[in-house]
N, C-alpha and C. Protein backbone atom coordinates (compact mmCIF):
# COMPACT_ATOMS: atom_id res chain seq x y z
N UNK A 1 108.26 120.92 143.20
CA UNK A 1 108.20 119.80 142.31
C UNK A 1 107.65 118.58 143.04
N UNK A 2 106.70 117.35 142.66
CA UNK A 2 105.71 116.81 143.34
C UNK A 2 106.52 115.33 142.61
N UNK A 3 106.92 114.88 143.36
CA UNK A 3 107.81 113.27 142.98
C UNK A 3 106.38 112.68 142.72
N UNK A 4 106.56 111.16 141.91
CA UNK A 4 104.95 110.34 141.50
C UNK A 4 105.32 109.60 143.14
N UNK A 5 104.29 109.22 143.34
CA UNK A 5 103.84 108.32 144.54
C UNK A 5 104.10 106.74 143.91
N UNK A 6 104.92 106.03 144.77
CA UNK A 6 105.42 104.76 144.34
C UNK A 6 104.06 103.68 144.98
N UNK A 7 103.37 104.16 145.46
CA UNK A 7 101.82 103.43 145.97
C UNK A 7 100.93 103.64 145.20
N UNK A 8 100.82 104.54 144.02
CA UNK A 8 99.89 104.81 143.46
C UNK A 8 99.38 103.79 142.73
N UNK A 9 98.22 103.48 141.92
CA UNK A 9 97.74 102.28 141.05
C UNK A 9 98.24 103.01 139.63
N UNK A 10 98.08 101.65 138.82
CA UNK A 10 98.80 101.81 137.85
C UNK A 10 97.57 100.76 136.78
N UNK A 11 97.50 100.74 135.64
CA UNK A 11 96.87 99.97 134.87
C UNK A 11 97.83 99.17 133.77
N UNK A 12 97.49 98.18 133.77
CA UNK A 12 98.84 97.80 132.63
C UNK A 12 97.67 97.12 131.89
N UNK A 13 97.61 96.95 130.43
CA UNK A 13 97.07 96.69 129.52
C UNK A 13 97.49 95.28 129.00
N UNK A 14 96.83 94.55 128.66
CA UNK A 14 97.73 93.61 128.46
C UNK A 14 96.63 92.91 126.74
N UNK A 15 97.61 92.40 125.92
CA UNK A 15 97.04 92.22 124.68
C UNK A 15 96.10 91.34 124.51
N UNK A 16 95.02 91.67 123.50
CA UNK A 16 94.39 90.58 123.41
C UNK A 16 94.56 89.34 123.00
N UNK A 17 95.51 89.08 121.82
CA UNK A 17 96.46 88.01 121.53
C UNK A 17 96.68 87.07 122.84
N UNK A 18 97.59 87.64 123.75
CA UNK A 18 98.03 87.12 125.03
C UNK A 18 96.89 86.44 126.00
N UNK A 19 95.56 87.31 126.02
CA UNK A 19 94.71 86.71 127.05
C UNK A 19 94.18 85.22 125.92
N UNK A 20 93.96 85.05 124.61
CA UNK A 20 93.34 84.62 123.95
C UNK A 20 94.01 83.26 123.79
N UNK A 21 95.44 83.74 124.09
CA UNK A 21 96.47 82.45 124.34
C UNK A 21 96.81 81.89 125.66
N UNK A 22 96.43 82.70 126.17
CA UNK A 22 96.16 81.77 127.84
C UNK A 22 94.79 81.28 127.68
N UNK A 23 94.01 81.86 127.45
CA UNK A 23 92.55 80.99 127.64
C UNK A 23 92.55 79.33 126.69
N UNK A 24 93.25 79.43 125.39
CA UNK A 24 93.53 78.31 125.14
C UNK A 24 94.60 77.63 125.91
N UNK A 25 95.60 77.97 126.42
CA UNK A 25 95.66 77.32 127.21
C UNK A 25 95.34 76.30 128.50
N UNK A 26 94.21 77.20 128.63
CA UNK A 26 93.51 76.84 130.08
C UNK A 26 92.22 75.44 129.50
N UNK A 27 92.87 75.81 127.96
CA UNK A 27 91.20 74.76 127.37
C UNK A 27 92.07 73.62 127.32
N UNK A 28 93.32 73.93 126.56
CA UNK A 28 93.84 72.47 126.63
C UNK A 28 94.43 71.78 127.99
N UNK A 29 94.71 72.30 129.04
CA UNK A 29 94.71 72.12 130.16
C UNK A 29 92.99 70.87 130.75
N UNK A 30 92.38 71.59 130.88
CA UNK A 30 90.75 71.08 130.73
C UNK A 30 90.64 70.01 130.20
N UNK A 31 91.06 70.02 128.75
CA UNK A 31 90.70 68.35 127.80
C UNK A 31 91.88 67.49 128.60
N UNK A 32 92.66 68.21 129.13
CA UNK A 32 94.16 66.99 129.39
C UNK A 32 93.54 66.48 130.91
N UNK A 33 93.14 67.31 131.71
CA UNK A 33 92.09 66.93 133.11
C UNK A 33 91.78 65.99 132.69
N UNK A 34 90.25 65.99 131.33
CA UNK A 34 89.76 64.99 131.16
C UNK A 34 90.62 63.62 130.36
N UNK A 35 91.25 63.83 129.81
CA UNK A 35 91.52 62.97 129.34
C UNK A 35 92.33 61.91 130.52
N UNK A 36 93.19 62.49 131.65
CA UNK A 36 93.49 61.76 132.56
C UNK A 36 92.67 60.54 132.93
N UNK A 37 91.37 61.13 133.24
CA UNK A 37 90.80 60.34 133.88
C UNK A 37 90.47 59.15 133.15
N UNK A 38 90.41 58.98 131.94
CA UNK A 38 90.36 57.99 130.69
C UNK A 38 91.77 56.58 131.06
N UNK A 39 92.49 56.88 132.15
CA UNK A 39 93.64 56.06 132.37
C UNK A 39 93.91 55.96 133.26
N UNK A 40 93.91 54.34 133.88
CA UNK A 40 94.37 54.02 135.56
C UNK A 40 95.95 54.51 135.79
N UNK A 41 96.45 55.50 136.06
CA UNK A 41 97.74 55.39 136.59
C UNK A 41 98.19 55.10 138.13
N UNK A 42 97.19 54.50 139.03
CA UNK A 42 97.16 54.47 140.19
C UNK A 42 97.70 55.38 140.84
N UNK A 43 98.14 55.65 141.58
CA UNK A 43 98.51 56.74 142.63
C UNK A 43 99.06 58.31 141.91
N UNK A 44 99.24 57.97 140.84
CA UNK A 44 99.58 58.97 139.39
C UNK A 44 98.51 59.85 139.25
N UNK A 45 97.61 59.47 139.46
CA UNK A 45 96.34 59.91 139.23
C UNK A 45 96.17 61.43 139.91
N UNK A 46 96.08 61.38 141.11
CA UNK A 46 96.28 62.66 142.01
C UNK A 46 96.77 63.48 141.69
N UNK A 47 98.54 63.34 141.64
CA UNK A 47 99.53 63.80 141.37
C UNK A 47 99.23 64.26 140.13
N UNK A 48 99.01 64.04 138.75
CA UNK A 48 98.95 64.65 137.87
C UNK A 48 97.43 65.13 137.88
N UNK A 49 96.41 65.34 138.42
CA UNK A 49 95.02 66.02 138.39
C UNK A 49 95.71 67.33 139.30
N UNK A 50 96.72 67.24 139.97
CA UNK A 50 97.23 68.56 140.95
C UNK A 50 97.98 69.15 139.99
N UNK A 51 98.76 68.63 139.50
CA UNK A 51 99.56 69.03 138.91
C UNK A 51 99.05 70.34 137.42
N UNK A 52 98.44 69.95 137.02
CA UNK A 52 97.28 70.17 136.09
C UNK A 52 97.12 71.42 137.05
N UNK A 53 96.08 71.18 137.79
CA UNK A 53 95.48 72.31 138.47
C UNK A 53 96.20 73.34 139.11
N UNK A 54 97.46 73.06 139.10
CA UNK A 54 98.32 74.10 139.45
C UNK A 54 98.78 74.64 138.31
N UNK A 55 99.18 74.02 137.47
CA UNK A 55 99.42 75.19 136.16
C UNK A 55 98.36 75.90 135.65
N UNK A 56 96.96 75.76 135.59
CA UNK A 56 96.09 76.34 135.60
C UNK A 56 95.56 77.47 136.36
N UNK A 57 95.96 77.29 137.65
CA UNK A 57 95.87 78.28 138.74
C UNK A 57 97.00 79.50 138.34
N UNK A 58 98.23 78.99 138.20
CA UNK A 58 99.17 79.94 138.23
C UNK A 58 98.80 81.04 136.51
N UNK A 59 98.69 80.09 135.52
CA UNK A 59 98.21 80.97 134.25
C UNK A 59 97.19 82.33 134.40
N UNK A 60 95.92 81.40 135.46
CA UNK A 60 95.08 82.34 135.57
C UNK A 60 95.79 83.52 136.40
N UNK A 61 96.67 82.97 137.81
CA UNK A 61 97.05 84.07 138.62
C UNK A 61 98.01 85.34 138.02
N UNK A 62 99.05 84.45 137.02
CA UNK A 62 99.29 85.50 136.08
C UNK A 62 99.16 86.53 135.10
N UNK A 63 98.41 85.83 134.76
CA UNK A 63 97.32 86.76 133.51
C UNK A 63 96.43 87.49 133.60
N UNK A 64 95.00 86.48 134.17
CA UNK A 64 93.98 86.96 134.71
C UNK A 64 94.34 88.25 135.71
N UNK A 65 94.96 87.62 136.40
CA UNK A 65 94.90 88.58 137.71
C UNK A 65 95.76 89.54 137.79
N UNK A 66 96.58 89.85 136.32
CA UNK A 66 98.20 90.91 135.75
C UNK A 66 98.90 90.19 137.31
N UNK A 67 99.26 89.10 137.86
CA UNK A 67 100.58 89.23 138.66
C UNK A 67 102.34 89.20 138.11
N UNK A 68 101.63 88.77 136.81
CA UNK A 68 102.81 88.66 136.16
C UNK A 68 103.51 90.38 136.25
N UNK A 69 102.93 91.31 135.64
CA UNK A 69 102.99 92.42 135.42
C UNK A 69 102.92 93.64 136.68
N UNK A 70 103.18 92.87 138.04
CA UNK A 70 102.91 93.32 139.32
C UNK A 70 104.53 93.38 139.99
N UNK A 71 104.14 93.93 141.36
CA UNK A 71 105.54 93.89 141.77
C UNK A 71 105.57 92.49 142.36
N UNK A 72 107.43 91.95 142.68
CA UNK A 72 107.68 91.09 142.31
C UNK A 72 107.21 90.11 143.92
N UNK A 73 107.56 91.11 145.12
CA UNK A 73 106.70 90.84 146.33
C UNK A 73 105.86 90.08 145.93
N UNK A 74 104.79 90.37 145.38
CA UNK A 74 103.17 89.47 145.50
C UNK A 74 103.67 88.20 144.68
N UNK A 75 104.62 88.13 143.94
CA UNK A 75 104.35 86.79 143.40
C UNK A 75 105.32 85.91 144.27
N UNK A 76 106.22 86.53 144.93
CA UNK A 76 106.47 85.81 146.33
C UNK A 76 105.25 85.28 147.00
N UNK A 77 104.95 86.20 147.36
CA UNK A 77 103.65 85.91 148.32
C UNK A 77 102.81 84.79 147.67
N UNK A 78 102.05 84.85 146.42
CA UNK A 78 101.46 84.01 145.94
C UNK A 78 102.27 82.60 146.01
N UNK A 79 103.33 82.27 145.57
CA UNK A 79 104.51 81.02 145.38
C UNK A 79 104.37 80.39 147.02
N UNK A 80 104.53 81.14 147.95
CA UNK A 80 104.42 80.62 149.30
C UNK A 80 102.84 80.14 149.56
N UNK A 81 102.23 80.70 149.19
CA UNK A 81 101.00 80.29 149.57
C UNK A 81 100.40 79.11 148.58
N UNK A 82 101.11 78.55 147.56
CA UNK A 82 101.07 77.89 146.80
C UNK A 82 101.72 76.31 147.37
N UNK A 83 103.34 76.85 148.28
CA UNK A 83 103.87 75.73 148.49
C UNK A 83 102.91 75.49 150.12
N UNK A 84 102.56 75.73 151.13
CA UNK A 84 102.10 76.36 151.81
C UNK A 84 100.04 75.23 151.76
N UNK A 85 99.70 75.35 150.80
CA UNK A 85 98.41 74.65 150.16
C UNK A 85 99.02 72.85 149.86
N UNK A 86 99.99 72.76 149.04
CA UNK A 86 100.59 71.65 148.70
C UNK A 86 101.26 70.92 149.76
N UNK A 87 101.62 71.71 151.27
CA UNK A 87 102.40 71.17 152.12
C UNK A 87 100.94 70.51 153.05
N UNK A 88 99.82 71.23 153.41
CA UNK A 88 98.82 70.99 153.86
C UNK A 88 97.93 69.82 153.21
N UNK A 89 97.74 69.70 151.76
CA UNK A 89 97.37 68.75 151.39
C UNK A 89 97.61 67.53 151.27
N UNK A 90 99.17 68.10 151.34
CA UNK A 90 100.43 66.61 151.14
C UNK A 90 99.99 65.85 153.05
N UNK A 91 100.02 66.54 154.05
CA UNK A 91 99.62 66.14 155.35
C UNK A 91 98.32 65.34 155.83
N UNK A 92 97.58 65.74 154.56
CA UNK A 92 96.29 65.51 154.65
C UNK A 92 96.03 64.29 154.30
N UNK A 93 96.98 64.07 152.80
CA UNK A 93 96.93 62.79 152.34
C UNK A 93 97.82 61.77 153.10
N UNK A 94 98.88 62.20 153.72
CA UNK A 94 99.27 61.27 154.64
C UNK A 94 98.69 60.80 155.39
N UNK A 95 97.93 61.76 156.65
CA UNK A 95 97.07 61.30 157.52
C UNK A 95 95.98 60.12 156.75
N UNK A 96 95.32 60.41 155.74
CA UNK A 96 94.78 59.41 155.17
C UNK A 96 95.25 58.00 155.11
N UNK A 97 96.43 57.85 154.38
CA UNK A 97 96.70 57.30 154.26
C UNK A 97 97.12 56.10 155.51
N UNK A 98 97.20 56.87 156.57
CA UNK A 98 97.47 56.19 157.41
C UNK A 98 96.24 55.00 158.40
N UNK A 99 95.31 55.87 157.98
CA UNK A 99 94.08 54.66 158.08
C UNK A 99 93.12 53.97 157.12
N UNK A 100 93.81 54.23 155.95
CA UNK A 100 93.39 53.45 154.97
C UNK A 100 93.22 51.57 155.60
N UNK A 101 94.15 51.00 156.01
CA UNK A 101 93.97 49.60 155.97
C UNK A 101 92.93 49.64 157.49
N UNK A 102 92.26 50.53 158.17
CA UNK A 102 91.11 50.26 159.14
C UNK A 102 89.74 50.30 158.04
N UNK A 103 89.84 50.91 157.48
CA UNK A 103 88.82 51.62 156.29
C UNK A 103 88.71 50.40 155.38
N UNK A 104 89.59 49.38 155.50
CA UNK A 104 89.39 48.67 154.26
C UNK A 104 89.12 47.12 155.02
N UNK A 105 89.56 47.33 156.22
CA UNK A 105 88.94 46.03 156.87
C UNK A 105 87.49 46.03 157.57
N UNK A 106 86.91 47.47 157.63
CA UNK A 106 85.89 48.00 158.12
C UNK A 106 84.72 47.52 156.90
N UNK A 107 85.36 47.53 155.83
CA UNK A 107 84.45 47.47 154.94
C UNK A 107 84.77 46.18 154.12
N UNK A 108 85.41 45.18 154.54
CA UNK A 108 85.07 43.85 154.40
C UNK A 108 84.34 43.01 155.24
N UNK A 109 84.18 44.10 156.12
CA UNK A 109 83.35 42.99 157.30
C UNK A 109 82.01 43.23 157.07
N UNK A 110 82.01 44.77 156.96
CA UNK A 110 80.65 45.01 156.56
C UNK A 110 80.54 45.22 155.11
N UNK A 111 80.12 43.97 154.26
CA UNK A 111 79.98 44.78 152.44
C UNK A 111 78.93 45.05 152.65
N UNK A 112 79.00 46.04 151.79
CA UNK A 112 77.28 47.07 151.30
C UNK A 112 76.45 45.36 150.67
N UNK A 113 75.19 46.06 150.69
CA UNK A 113 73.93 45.39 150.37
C UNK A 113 74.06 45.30 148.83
């Protein structure tokens, strides 16, 4: 008697309804991008253009990519590499931030033409 192989691939089907409702999703996601930009929220701004783009990422990673419908490992894996991107960027913008006021006296001394 030949047990199934727990490595084997598998296909999971997933409805068309469902993809048709994530893709609108991903549209109204898109108009809400744009519409952000239609409004100064100062430092808001970022934060919700990421924010955005991470629910977008994850829809697609779920759907698009069946992780939803996968074992539960990879969406570990994906979630870390998610916080992991956000911890790196968050560093990035610090470092920025930290020479912002050279950057801004640099460029009062010298204004553009």
């Amino acid at each position: 008697m030949s047990h199934p192989n727990p490595h084997s691939s598998y296909v999971h089907v997933v409805p068309l309804w469902v993809l048709c409702a994530v893709f609108a999703a991903l549209l109204v996601f898109t108009a809400l991008t744009v519409a952000a930009t239609w409004f100064d929220l100062g430092g808001w701004n970022l934060i919700l253009a990421m924010a955005i783009a991470t629910v977008k990422a994850a829809l697609v990673a779920l759907y698009f990519m069946h992780l939803r419908y996968d074992n539960p490992f990879n969406a570990l894996v994906f979630v870390a590499a998610l916080v992991f991107v956000a911890l790196f960027i968050s560093l990035t913008l610090l470092d920025t931030l930290q020479y912002q006021p050279d950057i801004r006296s640099w460029q009062q001394a010298h204004p553009a033409d």
